[in-house]
C-alpha atoms as a PDB file:
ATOM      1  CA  UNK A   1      60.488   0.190 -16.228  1.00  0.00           C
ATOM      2  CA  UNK A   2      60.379   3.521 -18.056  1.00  0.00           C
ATOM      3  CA  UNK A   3      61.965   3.514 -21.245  1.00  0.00           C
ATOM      4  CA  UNK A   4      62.249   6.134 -24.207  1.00  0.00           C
ATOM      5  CA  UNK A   5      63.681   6.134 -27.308  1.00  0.00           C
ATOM      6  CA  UNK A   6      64.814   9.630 -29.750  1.00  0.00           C
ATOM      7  CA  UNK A   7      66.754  10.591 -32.559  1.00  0.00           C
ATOM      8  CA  UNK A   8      67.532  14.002 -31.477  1.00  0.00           C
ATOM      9  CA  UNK A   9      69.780  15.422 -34.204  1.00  0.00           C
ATOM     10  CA  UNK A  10      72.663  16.510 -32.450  1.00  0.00           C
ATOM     11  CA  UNK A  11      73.474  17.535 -28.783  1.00  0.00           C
ATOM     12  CA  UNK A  12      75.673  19.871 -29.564  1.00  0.00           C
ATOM     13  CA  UNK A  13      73.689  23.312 -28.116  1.00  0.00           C
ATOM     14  CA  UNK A  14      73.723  23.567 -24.723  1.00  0.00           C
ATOM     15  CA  UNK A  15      70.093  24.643 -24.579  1.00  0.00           C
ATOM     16  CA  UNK A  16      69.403  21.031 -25.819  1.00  0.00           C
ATOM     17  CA  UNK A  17      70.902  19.562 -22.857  1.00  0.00           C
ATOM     18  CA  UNK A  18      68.980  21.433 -20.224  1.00  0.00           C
ATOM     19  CA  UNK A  19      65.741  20.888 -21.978  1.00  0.00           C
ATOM     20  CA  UNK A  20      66.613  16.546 -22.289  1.00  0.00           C
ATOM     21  CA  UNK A  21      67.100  16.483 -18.963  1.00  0.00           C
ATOM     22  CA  UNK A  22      64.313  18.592 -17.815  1.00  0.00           C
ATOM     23  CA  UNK A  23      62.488  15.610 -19.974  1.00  0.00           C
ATOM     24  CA  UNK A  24      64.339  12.665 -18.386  1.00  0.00           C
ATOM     25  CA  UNK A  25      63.339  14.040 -14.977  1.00  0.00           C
ATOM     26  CA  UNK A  26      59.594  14.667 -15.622  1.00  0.00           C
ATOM     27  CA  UNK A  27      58.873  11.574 -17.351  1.00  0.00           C
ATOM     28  CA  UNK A  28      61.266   9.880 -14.396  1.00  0.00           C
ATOM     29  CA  UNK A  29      62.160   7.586 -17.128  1.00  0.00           C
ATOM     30  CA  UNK A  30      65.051   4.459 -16.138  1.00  0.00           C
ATOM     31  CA  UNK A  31      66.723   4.532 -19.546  1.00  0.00           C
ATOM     32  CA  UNK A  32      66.863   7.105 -22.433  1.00  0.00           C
ATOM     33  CA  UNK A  33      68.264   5.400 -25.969  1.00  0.00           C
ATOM     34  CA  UNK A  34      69.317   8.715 -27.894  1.00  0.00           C
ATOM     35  CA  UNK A  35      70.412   8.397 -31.656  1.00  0.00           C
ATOM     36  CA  UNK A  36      72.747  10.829 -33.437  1.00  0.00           C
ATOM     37  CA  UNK A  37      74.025  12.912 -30.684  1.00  0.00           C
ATOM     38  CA  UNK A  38      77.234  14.079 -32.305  1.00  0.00           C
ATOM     39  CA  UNK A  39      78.948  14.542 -29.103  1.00  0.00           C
ATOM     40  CA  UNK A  40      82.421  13.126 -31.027  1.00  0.00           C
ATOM     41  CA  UNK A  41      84.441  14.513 -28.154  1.00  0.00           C
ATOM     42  CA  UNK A  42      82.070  12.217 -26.097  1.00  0.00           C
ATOM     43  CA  UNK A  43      82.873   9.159 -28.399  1.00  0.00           C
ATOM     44  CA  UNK A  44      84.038   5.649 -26.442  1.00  0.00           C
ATOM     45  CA  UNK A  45      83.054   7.209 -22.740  1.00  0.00           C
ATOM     46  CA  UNK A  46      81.327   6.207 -20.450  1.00  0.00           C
ATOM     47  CA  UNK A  47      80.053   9.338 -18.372  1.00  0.00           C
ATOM     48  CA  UNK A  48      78.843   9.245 -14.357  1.00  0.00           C
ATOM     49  CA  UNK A  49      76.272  12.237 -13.149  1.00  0.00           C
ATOM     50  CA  UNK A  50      74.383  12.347  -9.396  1.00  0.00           C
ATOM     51  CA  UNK A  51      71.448  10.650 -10.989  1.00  0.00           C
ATOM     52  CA  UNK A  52      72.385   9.258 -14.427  1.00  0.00           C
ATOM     53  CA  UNK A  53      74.670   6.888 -16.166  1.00  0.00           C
ATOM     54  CA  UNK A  54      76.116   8.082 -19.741  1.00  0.00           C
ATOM     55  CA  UNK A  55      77.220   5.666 -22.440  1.00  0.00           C
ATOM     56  CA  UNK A  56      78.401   7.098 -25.594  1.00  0.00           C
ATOM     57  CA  UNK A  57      79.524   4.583 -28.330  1.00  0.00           C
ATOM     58  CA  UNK A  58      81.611   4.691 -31.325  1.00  0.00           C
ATOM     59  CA  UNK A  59      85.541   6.015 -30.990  1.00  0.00           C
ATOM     60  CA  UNK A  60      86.970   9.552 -32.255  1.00  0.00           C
ATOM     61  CA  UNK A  61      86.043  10.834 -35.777  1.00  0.00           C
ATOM     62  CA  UNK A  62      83.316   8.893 -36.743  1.00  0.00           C
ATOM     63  CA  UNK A  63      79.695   9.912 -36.769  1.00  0.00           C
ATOM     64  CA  UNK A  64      78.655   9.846 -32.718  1.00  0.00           C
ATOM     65  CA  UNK A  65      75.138   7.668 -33.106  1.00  0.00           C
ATOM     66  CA  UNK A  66      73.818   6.316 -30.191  1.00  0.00           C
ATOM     67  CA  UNK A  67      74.185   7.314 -26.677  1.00  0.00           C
ATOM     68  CA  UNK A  68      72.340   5.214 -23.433  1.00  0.00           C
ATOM     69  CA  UNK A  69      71.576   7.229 -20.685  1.00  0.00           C
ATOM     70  CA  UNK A  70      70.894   5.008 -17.611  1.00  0.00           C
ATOM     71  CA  UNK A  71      69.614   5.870 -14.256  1.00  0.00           C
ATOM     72  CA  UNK A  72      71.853   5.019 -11.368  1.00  0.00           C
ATOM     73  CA  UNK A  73      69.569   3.168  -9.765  1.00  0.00           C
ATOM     74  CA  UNK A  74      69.802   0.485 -12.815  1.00  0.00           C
ATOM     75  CA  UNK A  75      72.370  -2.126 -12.105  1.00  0.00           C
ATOM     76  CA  UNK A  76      74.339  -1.397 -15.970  1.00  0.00           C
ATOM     77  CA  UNK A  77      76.638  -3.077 -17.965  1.00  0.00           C
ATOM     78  CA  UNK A  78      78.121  -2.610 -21.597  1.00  0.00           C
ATOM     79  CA  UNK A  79      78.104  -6.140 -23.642  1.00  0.00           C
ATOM     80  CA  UNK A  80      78.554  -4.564 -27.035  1.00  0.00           C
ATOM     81  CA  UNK A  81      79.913  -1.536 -28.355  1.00  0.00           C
ATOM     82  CA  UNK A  82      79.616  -1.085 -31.838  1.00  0.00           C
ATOM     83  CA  UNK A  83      82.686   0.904 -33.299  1.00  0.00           C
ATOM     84  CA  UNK A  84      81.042   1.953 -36.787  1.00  0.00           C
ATOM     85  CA  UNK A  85      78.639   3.991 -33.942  1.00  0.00           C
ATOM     86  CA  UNK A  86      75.434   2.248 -34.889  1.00  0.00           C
ATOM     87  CA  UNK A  87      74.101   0.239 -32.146  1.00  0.00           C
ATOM     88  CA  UNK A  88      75.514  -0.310 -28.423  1.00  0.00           C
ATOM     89  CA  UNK A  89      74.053  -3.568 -26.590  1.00  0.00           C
ATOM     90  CA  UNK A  90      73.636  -3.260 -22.754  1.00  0.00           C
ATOM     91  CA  UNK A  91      72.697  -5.453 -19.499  1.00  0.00           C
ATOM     92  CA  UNK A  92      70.212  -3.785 -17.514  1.00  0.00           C
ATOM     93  CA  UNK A  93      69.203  -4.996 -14.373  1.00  0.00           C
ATOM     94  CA  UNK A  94      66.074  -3.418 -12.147  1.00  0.00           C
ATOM     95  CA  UNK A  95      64.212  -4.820  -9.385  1.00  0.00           C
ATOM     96  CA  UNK A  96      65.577  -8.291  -9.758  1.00  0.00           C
ATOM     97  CA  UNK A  97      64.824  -7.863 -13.566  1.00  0.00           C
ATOM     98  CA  UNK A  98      67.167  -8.569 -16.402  1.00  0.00           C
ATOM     99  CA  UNK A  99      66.748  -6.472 -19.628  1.00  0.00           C
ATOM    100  CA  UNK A 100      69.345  -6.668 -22.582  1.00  0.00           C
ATOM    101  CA  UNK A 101      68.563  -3.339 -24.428  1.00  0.00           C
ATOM    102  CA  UNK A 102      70.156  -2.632 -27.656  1.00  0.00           C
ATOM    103  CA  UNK A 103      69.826   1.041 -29.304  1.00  0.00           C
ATOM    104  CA  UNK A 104      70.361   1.516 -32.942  1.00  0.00           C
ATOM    105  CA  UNK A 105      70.865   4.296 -35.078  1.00  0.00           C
ATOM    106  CA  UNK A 106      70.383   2.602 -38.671  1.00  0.00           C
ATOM    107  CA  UNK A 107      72.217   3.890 -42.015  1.00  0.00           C
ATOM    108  CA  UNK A 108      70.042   5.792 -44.650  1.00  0.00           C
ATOM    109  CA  UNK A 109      71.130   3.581 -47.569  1.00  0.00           C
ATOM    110  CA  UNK A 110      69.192   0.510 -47.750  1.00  0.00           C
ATOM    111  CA  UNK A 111      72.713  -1.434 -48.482  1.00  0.00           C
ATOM    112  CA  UNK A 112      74.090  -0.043 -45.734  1.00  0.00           C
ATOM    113  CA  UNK A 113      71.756  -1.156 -43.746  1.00  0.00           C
ATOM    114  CA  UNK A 114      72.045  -4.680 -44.993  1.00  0.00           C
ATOM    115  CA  UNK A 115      75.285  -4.362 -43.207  1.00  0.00           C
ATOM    116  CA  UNK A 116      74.438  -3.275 -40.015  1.00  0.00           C
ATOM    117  CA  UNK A 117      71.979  -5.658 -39.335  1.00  0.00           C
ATOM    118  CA  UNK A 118      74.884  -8.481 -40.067  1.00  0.00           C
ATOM    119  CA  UNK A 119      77.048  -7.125 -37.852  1.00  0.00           C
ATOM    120  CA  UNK A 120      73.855  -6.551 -35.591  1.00  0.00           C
ATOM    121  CA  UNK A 121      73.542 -10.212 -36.179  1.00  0.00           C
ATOM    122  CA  UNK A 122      77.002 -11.492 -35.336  1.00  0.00           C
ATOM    123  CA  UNK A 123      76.962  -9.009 -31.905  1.00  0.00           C
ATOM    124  CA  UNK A 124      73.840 -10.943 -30.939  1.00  0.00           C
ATOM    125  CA  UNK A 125      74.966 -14.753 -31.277  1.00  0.00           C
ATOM    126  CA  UNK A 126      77.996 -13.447 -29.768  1.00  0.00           C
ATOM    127  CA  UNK A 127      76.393 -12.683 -26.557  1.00  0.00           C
ATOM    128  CA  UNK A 128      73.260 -15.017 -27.013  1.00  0.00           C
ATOM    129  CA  UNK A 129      74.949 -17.658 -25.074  1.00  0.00           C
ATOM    130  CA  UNK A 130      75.878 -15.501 -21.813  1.00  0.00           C
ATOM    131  CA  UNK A 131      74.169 -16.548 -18.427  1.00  0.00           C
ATOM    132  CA  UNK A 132      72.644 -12.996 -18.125  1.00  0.00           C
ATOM    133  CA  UNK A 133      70.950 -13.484 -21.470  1.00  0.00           C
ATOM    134  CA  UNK A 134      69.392 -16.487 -20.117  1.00  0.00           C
ATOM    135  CA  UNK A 135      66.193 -15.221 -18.543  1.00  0.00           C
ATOM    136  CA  UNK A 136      66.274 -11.547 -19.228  1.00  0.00           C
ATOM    137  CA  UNK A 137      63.512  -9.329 -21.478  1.00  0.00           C
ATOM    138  CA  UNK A 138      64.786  -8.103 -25.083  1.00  0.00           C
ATOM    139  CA  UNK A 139      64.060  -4.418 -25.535  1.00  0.00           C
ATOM    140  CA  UNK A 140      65.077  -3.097 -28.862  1.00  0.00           C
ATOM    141  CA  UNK A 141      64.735   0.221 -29.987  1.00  0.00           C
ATOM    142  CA  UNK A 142      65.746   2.749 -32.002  1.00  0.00           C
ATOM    143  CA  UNK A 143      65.872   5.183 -34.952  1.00  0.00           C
ATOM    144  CA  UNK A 144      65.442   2.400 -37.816  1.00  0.00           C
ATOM    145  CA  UNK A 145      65.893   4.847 -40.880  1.00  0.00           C
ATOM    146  CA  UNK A 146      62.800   1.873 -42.511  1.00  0.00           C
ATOM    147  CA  UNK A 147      59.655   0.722 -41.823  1.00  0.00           C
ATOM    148  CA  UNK A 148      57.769  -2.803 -42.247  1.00  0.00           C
ATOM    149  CA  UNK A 149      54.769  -2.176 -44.086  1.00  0.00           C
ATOM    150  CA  UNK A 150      53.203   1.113 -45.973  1.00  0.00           C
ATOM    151  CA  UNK A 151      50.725   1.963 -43.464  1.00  0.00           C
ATOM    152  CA  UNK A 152      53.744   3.082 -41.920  1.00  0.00           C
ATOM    153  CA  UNK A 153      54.224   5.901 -43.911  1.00  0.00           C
ATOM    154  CA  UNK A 154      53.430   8.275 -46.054  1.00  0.00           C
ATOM    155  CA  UNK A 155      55.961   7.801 -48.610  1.00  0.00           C
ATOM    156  CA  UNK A 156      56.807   4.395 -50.184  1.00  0.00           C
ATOM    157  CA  UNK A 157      61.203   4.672 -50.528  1.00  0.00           C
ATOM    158  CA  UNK A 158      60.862   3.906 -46.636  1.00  0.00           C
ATOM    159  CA  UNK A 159      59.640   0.570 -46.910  1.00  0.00           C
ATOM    160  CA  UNK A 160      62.345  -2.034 -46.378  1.00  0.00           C
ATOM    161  CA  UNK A 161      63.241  -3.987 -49.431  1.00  0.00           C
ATOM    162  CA  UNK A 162      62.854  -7.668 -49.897  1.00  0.00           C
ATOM    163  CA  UNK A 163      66.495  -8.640 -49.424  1.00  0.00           C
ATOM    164  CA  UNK A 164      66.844  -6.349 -46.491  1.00  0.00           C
ATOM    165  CA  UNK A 165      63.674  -7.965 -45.207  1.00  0.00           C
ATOM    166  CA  UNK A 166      65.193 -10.948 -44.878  1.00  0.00           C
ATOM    167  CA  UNK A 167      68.488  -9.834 -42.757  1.00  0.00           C
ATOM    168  CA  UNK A 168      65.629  -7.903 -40.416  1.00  0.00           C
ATOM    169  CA  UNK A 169      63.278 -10.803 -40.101  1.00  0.00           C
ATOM    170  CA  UNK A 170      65.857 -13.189 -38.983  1.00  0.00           C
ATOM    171  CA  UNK A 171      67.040 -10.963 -36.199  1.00  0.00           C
ATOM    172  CA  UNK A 172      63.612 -10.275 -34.653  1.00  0.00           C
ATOM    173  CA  UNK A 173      63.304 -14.379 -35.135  1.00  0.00           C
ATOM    174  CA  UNK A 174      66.264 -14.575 -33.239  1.00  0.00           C
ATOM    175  CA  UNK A 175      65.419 -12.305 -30.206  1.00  0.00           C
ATOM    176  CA  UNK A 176      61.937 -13.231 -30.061  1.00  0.00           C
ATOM    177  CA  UNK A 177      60.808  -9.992 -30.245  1.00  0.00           C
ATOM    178  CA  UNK A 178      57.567  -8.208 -31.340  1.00  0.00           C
ATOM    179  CA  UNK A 179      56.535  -4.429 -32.540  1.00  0.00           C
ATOM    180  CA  UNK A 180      55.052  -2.834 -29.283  1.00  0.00           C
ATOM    181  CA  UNK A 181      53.259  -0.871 -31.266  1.00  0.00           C
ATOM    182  CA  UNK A 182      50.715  -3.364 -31.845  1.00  0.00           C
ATOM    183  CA  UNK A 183      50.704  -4.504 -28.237  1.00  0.00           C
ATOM    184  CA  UNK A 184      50.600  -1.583 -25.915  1.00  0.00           C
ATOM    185  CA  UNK A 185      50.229   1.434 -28.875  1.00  0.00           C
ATOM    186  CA  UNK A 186      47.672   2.285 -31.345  1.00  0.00           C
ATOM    187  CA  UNK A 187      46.688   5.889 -30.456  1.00  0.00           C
ATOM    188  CA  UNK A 188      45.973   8.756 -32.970  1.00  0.00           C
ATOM    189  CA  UNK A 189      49.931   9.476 -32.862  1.00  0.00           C
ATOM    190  CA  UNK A 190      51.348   7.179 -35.027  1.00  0.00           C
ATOM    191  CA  UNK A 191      54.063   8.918 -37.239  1.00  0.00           C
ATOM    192  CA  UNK A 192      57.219   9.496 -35.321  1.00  0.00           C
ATOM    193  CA  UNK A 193      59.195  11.353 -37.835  1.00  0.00           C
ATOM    194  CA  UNK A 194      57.990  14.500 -39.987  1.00  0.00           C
ATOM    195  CA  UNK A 195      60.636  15.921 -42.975  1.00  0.00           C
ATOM    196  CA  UNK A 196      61.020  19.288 -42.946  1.00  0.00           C
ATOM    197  CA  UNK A 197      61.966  19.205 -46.602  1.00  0.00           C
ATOM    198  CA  UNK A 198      59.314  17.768 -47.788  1.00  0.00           C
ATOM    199  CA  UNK A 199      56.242  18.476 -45.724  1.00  0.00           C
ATOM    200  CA  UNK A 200      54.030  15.425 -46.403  1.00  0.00           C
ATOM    201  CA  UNK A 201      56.746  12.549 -45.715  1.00  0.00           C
ATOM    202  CA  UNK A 202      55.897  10.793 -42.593  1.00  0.00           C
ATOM    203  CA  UNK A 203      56.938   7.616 -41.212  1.00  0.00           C
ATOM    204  CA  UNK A 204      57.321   5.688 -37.836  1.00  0.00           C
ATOM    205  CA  UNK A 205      60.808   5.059 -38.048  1.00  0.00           C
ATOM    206  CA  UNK A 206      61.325   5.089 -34.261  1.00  0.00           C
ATOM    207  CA  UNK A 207      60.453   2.052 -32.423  1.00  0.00           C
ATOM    208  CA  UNK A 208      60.143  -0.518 -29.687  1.00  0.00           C
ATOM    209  CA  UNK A 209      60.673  -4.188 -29.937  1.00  0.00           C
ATOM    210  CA  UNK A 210      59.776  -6.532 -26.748  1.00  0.00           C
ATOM    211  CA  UNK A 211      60.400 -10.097 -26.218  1.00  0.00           C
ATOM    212  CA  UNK A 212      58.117 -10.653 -23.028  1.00  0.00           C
ATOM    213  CA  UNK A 213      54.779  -9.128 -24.673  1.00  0.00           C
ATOM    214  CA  UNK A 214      52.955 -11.623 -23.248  1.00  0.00           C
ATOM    215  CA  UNK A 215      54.104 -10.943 -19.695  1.00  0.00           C
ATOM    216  CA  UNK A 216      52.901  -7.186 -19.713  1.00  0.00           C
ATOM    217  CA  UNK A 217      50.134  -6.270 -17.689  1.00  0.00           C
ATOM    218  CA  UNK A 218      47.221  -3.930 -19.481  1.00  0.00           C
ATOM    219  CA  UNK A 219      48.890  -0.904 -17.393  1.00  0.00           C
ATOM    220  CA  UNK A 220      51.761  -0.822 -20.117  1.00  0.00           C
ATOM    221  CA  UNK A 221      51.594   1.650 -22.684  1.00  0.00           C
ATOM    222  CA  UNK A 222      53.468   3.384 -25.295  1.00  0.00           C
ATOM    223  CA  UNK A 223      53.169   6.794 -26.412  1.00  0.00           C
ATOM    224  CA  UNK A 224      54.335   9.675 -28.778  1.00  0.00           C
ATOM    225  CA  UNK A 225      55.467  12.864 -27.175  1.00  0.00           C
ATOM    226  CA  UNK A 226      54.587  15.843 -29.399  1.00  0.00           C
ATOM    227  CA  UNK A 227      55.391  18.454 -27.373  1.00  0.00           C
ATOM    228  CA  UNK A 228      59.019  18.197 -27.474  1.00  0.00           C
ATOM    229  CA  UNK A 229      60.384  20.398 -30.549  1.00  0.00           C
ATOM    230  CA  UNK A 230      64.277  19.798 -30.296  1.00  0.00           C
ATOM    231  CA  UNK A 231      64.647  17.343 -33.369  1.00  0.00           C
ATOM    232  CA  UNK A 232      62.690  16.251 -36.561  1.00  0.00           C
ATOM    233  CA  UNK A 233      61.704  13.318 -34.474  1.00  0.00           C
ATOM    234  CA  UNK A 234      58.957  12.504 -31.983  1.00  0.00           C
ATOM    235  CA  UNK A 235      60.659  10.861 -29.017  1.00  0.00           C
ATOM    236  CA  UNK A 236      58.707   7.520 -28.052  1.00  0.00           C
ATOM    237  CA  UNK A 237      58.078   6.733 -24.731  1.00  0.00           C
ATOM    238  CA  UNK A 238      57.100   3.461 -23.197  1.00  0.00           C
ATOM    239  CA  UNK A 239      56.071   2.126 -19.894  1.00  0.00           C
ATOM    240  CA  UNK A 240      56.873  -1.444 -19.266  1.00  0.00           C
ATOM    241  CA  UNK A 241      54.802  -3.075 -16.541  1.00  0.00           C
ATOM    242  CA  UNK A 242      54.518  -6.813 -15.979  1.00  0.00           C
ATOM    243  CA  UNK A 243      51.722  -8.964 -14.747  1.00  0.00           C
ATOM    244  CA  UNK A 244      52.174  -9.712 -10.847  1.00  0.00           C
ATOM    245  CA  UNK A 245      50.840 -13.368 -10.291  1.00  0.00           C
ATOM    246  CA  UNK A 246      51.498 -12.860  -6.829  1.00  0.00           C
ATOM    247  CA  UNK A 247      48.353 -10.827  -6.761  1.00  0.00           C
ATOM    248  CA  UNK A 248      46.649 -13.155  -9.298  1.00  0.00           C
ATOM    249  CA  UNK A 249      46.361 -15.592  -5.824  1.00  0.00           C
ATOM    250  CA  UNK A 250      44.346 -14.851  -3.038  1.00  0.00           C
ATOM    251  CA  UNK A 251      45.624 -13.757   0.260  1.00  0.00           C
ATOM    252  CA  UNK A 252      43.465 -16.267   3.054  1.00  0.00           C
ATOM    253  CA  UNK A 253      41.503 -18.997   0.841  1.00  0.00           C
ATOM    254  CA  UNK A 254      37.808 -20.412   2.768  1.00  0.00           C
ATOM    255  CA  UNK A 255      38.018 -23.135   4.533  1.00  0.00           C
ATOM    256  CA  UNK A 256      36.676 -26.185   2.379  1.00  0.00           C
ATOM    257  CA  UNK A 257      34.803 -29.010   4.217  1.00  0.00           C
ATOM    258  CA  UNK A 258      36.043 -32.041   3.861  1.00  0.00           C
ATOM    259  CA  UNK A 259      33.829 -34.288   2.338  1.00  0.00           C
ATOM    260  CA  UNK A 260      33.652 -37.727   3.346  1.00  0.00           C
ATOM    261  CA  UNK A 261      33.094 -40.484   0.603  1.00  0.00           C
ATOM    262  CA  UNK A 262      31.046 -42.897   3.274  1.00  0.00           C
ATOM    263  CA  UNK A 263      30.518 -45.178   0.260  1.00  0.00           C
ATOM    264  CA  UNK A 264      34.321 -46.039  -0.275  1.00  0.00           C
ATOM    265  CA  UNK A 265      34.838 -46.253   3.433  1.00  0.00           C
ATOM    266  CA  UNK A 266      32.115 -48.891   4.055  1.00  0.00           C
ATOM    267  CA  UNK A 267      33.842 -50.525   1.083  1.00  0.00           C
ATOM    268  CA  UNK A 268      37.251 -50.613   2.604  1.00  0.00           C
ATOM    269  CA  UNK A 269      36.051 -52.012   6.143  1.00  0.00           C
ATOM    270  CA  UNK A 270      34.041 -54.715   4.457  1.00  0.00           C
ATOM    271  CA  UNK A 271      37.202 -55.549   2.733  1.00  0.00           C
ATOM    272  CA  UNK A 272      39.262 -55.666   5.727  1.00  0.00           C
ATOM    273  CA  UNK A 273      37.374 -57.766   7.662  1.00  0.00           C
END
């Protein structure tokens, strides 16, 4: 599964559009998690192409943050729809694969924030207990608006505070999920987000959370695309690809000789006559 992830300020110019989906196409990725499209005449619809599924949340009049865009070829399903606009929680289903992907477009304000991930919180043990939830992968991504530790970035007011820590932790407890970064990243690209106010502020607030880390194969990686100039953000790109045990076992095993314990056998005819 091919999955990306980009705050791209706004897809309001139509030269925007024909450059995304030039991108979708060449990366042939499965899902696209967008953040702050501001299509508000877009707000609440769900949206059907030749190729692609589109999911805007939010209703009228608000701010437009997240938009899924899902191939057709992905077996999709809405479970949550945010109406303040800042995440939308799907069922994504792909070769016999379950995937609950949730894209969030976080407030600025650290209190804000605070908010959203309650309400983040409350969406998830509301759908925790469905039967599709049971054995499917947690992919959670997004434009986080924080970061977890300094290294981070390059300016400290994007660290997340101590009490906001706390609301953060306990969802990534409760989904099981890990930073993919530190799985399947790691290259000279860290920094996903460059201010064009203030030139030296950098920070990876786009990212990838994964439940079934342990289940990826060392094909997966995850990657920073530079070379796309439509937004102050890097759009993050990741390529999800599981171990197969199936190959793990060998096609036509030897033939073992049976050996023949002539000790034991001796034994056992003594004792039966």
């Amino acid at each position: 599964m091919k999955v990306a992830t980009w705050n791209i300020e706004g897809l309001g110019q139509y030269g925007k559009w024909i450059r995304l989906w030039r991108w979708i196409v060449k990366n042939q990725l499965d899902v696209v998690a967008i953040q702050e499209h501001k299509k508000h005449d877009h707000a609440g619809m769900l949206l059907c192409t030749k190729d692609f599924k589109l999911c805007y949340n939010g209703i009228n009049n608000k701010y437009s943050g997240c938009l899924l865009i899902v191939r057709n070829s992905v077996n999709f399903t809405v479970l949550f729809d945010n109406p303040e606009d800042r995440f939308i929680m799907s069922h994504c289903k792909l070769q016999e694969t379950s995937y609950i992907c949730i894209n969030v477009y976080a407030p600025n304000s650290p209190a804000d924030r605070v908010k959203t991930w309650k309400d983040l919180a409350l969406a998830i043990q509301h759908c925790i207990y469905l039967q599709i939830w049971t054995d499917a992968r947690i992919l959670l991504c997004g434009d986080f608006n924080m970061v977890d530790s300094k290294m981070d970035c390059t300016t400290p007011s994007s660290v997340i505070s101590s009490q906001e820590d706390m609301v953060w932790s306990g969802i990534l407890d409760m989904l099981r999920c890990k930073d993919l970064w530190d799985c399947i990243g790691g290259h000279t690209l860290r920094y996903t987000y460059h201010s064009r106010s203030h030139k030296k502020a950098m920070s990876r607030l786009d990212r990838c959370y994964y439940s079934h880390v342990f289940m990826l194969s060392a094909a997966s990686k995850m990657w920073v695309d530079a070379t796309v100039l439509l937004s102050d953000h890097n759009p993050l790109l990741v390529s999800l690809k599981e171990v197969g045990w199936n190959v793990c076992i060998p096609f036509s095993l030897p033939r073992i000789p049976l050996r023949v314990d002539h000790s034991w056998m001796q034994t056992l005819l003594f004792k039966s006559k």
